[in-house]
Protein backbone atom coordinates (compact mmCIF):
# COMPACT_ATOMS: atom_id res chain seq x y z
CA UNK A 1 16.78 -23.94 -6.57
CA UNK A 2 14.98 -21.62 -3.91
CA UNK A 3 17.84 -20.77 -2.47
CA UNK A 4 19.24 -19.38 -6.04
CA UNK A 5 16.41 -17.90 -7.80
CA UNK A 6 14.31 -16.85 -4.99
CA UNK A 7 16.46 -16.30 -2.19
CA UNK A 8 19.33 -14.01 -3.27
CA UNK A 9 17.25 -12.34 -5.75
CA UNK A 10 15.12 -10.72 -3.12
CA UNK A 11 18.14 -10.00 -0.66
CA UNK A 12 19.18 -7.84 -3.39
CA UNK A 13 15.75 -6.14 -4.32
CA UNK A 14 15.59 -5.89 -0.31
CA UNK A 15 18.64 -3.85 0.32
CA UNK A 16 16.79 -0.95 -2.03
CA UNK A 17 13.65 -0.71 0.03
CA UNK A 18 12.83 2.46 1.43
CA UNK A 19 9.34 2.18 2.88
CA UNK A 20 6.88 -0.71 3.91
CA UNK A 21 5.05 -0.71 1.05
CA UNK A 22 7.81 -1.24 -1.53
CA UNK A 23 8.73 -4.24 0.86
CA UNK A 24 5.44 -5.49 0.37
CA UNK A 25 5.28 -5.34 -3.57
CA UNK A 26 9.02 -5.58 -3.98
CA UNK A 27 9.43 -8.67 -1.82
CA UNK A 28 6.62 -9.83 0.21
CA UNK A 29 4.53 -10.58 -3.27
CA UNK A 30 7.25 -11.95 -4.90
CA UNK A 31 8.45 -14.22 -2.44
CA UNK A 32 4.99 -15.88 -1.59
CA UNK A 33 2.76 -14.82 -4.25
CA UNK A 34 0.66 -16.94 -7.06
CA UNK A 35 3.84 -17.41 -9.55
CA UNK A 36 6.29 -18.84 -6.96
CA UNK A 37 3.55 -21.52 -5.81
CA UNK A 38 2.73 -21.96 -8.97
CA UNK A 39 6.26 -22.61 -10.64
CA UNK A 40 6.71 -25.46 -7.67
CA UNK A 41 3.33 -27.20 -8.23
CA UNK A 42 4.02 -27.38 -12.14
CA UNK A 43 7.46 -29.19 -10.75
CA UNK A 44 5.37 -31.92 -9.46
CA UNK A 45 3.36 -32.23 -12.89
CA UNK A 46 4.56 -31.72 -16.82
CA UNK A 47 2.17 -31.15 -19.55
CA UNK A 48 2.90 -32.66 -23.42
CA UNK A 49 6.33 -31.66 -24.76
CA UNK A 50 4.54 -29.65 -27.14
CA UNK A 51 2.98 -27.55 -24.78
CA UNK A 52 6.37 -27.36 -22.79
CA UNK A 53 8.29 -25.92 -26.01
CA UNK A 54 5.26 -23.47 -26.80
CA UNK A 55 5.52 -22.16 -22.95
CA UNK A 56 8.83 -20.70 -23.59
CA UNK A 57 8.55 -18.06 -26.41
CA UNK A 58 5.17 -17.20 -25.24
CA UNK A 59 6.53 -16.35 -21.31
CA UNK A 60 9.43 -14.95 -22.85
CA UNK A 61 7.33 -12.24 -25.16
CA UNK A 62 4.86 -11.04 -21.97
CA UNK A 63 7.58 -11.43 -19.49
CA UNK A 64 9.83 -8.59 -21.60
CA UNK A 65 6.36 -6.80 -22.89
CA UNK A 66 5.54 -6.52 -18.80
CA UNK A 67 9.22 -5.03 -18.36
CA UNK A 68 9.14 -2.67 -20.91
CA UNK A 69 5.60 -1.34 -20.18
CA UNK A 70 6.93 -1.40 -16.45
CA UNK A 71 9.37 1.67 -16.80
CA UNK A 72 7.43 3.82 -18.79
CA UNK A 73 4.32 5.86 -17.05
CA UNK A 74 2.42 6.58 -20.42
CA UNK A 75 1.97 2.56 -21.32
CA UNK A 76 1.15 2.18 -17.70
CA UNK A 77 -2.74 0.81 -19.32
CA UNK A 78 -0.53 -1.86 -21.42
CA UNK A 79 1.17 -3.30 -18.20
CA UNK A 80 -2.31 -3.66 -16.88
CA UNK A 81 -3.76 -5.39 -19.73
CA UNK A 82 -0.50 -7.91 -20.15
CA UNK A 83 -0.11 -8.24 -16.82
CA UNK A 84 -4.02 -9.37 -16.64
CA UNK A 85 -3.33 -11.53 -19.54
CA UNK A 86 -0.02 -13.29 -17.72
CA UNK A 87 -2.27 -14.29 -14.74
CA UNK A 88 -5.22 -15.10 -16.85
CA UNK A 89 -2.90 -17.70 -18.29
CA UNK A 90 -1.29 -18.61 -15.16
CA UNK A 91 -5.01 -19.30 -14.08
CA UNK A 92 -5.48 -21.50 -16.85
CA UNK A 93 -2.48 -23.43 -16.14
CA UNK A 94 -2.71 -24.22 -12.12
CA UNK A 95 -6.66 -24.90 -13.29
CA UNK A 96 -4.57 -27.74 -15.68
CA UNK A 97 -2.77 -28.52 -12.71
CA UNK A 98 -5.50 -28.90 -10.09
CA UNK A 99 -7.66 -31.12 -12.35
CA UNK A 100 -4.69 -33.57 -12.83
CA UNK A 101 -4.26 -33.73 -9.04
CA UNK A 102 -7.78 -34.53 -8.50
CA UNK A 103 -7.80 -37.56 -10.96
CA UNK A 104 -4.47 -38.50 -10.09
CA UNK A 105 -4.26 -37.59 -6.30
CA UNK A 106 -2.85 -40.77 -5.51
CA UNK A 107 0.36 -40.34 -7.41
CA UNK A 108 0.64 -37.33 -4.85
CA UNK A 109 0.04 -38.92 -1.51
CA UNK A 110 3.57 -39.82 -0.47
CA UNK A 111 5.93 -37.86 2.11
CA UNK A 112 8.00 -36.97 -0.57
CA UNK A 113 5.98 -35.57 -2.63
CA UNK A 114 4.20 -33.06 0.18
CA UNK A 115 8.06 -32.11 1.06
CA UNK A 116 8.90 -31.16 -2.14
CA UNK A 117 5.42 -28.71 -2.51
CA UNK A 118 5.53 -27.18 1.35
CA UNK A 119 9.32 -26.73 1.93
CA UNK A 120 9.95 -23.96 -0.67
CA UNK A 121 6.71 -21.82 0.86
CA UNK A 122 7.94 -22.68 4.11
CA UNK A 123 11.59 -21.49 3.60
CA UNK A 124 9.96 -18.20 2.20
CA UNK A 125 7.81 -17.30 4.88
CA UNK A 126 10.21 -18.03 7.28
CA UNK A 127 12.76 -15.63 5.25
CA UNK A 128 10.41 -12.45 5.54
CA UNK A 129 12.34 -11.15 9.05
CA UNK A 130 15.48 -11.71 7.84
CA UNK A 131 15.14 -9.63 4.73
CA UNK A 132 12.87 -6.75 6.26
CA UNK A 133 16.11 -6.98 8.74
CA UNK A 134 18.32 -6.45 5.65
CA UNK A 135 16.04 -3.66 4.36
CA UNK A 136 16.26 -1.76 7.61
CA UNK A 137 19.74 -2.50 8.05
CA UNK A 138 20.77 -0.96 4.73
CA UNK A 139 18.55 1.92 5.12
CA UNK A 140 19.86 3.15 8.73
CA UNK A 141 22.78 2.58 8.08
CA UNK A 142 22.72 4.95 4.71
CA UNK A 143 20.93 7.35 6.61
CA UNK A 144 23.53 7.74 9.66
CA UNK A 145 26.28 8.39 7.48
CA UNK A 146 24.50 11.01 5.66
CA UNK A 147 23.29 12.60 8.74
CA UNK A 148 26.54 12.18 10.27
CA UNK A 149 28.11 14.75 7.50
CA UNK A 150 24.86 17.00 8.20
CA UNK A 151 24.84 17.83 11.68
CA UNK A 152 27.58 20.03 12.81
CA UNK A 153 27.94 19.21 16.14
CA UNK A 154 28.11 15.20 16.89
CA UNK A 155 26.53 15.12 20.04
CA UNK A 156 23.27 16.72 18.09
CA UNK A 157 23.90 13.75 15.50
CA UNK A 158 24.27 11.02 18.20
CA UNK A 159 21.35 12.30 19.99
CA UNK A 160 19.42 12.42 16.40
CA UNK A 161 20.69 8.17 15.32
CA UNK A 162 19.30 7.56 18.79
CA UNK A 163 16.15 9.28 18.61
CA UNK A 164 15.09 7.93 15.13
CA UNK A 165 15.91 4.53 16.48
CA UNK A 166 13.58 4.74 19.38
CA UNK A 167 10.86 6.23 17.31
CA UNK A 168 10.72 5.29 13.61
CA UNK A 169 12.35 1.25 14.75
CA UNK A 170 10.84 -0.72 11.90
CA UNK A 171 8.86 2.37 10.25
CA UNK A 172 11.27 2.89 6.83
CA UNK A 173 8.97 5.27 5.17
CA UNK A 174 8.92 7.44 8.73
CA UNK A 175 12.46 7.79 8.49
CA UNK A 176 12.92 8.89 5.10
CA UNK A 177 10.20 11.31 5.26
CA UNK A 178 11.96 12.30 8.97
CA UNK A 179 15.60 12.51 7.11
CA UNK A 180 14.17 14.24 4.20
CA UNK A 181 13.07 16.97 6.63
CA UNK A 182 16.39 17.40 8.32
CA UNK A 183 18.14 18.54 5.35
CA UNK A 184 15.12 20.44 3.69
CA UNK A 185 15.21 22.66 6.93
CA UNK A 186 18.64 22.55 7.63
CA UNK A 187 17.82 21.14 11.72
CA UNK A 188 20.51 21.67 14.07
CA UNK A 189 19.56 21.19 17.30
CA UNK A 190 17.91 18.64 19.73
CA UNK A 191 14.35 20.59 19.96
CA UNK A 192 14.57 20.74 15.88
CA UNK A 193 15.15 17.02 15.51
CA UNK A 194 12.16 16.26 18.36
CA UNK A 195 9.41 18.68 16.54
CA UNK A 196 10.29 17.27 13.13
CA UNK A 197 9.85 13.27 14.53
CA UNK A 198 7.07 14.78 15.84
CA UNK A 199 5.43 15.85 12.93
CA UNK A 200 5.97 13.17 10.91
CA UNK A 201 4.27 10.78 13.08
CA UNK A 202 1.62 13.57 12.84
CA UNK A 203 1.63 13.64 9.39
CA UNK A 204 0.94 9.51 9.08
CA UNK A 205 -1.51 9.50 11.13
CA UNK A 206 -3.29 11.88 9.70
CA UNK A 207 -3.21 10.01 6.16
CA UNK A 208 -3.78 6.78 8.18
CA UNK A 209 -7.16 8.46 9.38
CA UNK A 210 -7.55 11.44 7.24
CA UNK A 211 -10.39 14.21 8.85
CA UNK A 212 -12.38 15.71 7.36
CA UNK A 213 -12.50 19.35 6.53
CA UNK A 214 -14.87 22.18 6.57
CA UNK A 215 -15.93 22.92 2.34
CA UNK A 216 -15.17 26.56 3.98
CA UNK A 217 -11.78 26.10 4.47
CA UNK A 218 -10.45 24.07 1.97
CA UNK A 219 -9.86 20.41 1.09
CA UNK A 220 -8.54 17.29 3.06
CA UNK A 221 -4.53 16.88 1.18
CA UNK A 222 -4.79 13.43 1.56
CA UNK A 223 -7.81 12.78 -0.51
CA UNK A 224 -7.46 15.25 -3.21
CA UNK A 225 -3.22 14.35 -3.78
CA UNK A 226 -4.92 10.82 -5.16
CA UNK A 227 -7.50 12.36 -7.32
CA UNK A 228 -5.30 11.85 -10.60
CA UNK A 229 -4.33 8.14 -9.34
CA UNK A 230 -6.16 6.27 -12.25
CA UNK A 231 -4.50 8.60 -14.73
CA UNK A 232 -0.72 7.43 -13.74
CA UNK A 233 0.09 10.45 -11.82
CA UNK A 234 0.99 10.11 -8.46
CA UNK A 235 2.20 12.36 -5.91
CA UNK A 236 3.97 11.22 -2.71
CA UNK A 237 3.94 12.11 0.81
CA UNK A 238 2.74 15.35 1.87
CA UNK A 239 5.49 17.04 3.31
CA UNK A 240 6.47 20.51 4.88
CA UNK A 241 8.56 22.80 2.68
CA UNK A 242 8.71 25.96 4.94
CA UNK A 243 7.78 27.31 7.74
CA UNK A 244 3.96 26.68 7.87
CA UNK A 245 3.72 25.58 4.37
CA UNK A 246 2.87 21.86 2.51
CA UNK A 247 3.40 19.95 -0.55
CA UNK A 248 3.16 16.97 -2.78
CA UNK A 249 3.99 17.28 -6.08
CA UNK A 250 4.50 14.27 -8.68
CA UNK A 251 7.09 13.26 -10.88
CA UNK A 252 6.58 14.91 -14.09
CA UNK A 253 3.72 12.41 -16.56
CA UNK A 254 5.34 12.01 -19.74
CA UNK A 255 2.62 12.27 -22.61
CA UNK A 256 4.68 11.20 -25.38
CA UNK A 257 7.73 8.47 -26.60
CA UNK A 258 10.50 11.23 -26.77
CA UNK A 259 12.70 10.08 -24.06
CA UNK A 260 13.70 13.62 -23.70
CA UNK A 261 11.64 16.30 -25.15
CA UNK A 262 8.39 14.48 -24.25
CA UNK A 263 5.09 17.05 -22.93
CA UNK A 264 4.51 16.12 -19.68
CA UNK A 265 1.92 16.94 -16.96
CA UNK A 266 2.61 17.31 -13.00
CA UNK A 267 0.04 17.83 -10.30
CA UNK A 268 0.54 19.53 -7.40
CA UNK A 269 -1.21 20.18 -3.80
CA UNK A 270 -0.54 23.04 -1.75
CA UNK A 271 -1.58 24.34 2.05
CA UNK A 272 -1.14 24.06 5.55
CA UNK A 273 -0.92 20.88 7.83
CA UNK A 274 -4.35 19.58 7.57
CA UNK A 275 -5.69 21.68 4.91
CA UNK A 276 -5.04 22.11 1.15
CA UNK A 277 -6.02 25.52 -0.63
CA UNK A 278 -4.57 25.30 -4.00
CA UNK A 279 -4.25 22.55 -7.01
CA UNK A 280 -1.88 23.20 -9.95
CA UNK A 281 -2.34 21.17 -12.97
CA UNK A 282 1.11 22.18 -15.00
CA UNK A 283 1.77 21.07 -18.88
CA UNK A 284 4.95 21.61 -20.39
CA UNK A 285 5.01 22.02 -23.70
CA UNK A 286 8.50 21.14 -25.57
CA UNK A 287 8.38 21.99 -29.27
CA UNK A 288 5.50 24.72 -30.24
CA UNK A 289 6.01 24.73 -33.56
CA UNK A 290 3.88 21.07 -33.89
CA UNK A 291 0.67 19.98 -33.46
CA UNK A 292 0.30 19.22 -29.54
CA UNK A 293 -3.51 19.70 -29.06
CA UNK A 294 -3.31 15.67 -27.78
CA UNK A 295 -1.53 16.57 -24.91
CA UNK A 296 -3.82 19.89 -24.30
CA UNK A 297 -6.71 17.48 -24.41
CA UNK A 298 -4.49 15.16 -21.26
CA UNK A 299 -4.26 18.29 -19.25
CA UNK A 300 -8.48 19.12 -19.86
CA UNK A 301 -9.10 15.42 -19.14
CA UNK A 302 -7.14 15.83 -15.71
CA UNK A 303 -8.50 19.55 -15.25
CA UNK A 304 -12.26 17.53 -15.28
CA UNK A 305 -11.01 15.06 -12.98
CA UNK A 306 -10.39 17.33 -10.46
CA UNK A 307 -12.76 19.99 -10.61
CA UNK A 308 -15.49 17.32 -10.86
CA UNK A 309 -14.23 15.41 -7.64
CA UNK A 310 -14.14 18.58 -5.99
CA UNK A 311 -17.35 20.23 -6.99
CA UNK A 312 -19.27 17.52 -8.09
CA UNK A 313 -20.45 19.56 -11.32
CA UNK A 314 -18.71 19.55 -15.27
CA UNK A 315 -15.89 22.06 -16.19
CA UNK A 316 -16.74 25.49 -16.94
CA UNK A 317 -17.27 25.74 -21.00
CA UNK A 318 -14.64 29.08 -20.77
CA UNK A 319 -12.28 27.07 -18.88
CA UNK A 320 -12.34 24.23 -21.22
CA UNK A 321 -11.95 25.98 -23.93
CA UNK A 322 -8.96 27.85 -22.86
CA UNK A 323 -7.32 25.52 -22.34
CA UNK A 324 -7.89 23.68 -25.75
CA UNK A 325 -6.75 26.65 -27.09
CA UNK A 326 -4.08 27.52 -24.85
CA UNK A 327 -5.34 31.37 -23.73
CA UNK A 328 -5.17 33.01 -20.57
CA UNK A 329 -8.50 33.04 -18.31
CA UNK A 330 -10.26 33.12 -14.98
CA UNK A 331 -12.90 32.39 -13.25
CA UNK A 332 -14.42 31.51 -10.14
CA UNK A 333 -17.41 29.35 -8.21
CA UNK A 334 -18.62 29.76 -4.89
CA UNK A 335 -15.39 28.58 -3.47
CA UNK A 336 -12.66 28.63 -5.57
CA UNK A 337 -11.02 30.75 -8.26
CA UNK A 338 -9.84 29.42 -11.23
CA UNK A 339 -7.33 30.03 -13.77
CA UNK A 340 -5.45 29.01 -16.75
CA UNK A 341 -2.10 31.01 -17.90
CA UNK A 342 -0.04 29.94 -20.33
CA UNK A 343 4.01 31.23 -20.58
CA UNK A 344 6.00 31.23 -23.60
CA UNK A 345 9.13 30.25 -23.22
CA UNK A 346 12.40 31.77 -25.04
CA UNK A 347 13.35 28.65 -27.20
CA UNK A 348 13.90 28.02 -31.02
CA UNK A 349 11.10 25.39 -30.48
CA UNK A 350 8.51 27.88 -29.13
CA UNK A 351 8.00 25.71 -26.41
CA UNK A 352 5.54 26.85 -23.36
CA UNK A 353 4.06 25.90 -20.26
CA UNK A 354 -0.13 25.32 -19.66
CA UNK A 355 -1.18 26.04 -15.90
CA UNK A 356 -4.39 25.33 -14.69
CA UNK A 357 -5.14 26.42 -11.23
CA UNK A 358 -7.70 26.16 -8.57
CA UNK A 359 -7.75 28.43 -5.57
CA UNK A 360 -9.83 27.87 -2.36
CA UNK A 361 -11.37 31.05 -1.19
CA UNK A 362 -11.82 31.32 2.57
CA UNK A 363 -14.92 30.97 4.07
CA UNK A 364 -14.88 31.03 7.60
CA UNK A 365 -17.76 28.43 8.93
CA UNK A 366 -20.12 30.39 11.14
């Protein structure tokens, strides 16, 4: 039973992994978390048939309700909620569980019994190697024959598989970030492939411990690429595009059901290494010709998020209402200008694009 719906389940999930984390959540959770324990305790113990047969369609319902809400970013509140409710019933039912083994501990204390409950969580923690093995496995190996078709000369590309061996070892996310940057700046040579490892590790450490930086200059990337977090948009690594310049930039936040035409939102951070100097708040608006003033209202919500995490201080009134009303503005503070432009775009649908922008202004610290 383990070995078929725990085991080879997760071998699969683990060949996908690209980072630590996703091992974590993807497999680590799963493999030794509160509903595998759980669905080997109930083994030892049924409740009434009643409450057996009314299990089923109710699991059934928030199991697909929690897969559904899963893939979508806009219900991303719903999968909280359900998923709160599927442990808050899961509570209910090891509480069931734990009650019965205290007034009936004795139909428990046999070697048989204890077998039965420890070997499955034994088997799984003594799985984790082999399938962060499997993760890493998979993942080099994708990335060597990738990089083998990149590099023009293979003595560069040998000297590159080596390198990122040595270096990144067990470090997934390193690598893909590290990979990512080979073919973003085209590296061909030995000192390229160094200085990008290099700043990679630079760039983890410095979200591992991010520094703080001078209101003067600008803000600290690494906090303010989060700020929209509880709002479902997230942005990834911060990563170099070009010569001296940084990014991070989300996946597009859809705001409505169309599975095509929806409005969506993206955030973006821009600057140097350590410092970021501009945030873009971007709407896209599909179809002008409707009523979209809901998804104006997203962008001001996520315009106050930011500007009062930065500043500490409300929205300005013109900014707000520019961008209820989609009009170009700007304005400024004591250290930053802001803006909101709007662009039509040359559709039937009179479709158009919302960008709200804040710029740091240099102030050198004296």
């Amino acid at each position: 039973m383990w070995f078929l719906f725990v085991a080879l389940p997760l071998m699969y999930n683990a060949a996908k992994i690209n980072s630590f984390k996703k091992f974590v959540k993807q497999v680590v959770r799963p493999l030794v978390a509160f509903s595998v324990i759980f669905e080997y305790i109930v083994g030892l113990y049924t409740f009434d048939w009643w409450i057996e047969i009314l299990i089923v369609p109710i699991a059934v319902f928030i199991g697909g309700m929690l897969a559904f809400s899963e893939r979508k970013p806009e219900h991303r509140q719903v999968h909280k909620l359900i998923n709160g409710l599927y442990i808050f019933l899961g509570l209910i039912s090891l509480a069931a569980v734990i009650f019965h083994l205290i007034h009936h501990y004795t139909d428990y204390l046999n070697r048989l019994t204890a077998m039965q409950f420890i070997m499955p969580l034994f088997l799984s923690l003594m799985f984790l190697p082999f399938l962060y093995g499997i993760a890493m496995f998979t993942h080099y190996e994708t990335a060597f024959v990738v990089l083998k078709r990149h590099f023009r000369l293979p003595g560069v590309y040998k000297y590159a598989m080596f390198k990122a061996m040595l270096r990144f070892h067990g470090d997934l996310e390193g690598m893909e970030r590290w990979k990512r940057m080979v073919f973003t700046k085209n590296l061909q040579t030995r000192e390229e492939v160094d200085e990008a490892i290099t700043l990679v590790k630079t760039l983890q450490n410095a979200e591992q411990n991010p520094h703080t930086v001078n209101e003067g200059l600008g803000w600290s990337p690494y906090q303010v690429k989060d700020l929209l977090v509880a709002k479902g948009i997230e942005t990834p690594d911060y990563r170099n595009i070009m010569d001296e310049e940084f990014c991070a930039i989300s996946l597009p936040f859809k705001l409505t059901d169309d599975p095509i035409f929806s409005d969506t939102i993206t955030y973006m951070v821009l600057g140097e290494q350590l410092i970021a100097t501009e945030l873009h708040l971007g709407l896209k608006v599909y179809n002008g010709t409707i009523d979209n003033s809901l998804s104006r209202m997203q962008l001001l919500q996520c315009a106050e998020i930011l500007y009062q995490s930065l500043f500490g201080e409300h929205l300005p009134e013109k900014i707000k209402g520019a961008i209820i009303k989609a009009k170009n503005t700007v304005g400024s503070n004591a250290l930053a200008k802001l803006s909101v432009e709007k662009n039509l775009w040359t559709n039937q649908t009179k479709g158009y694009s919302l960008d709200f922008k804040i710029t740091h202004i240099r102030h050198r610290p004296s």
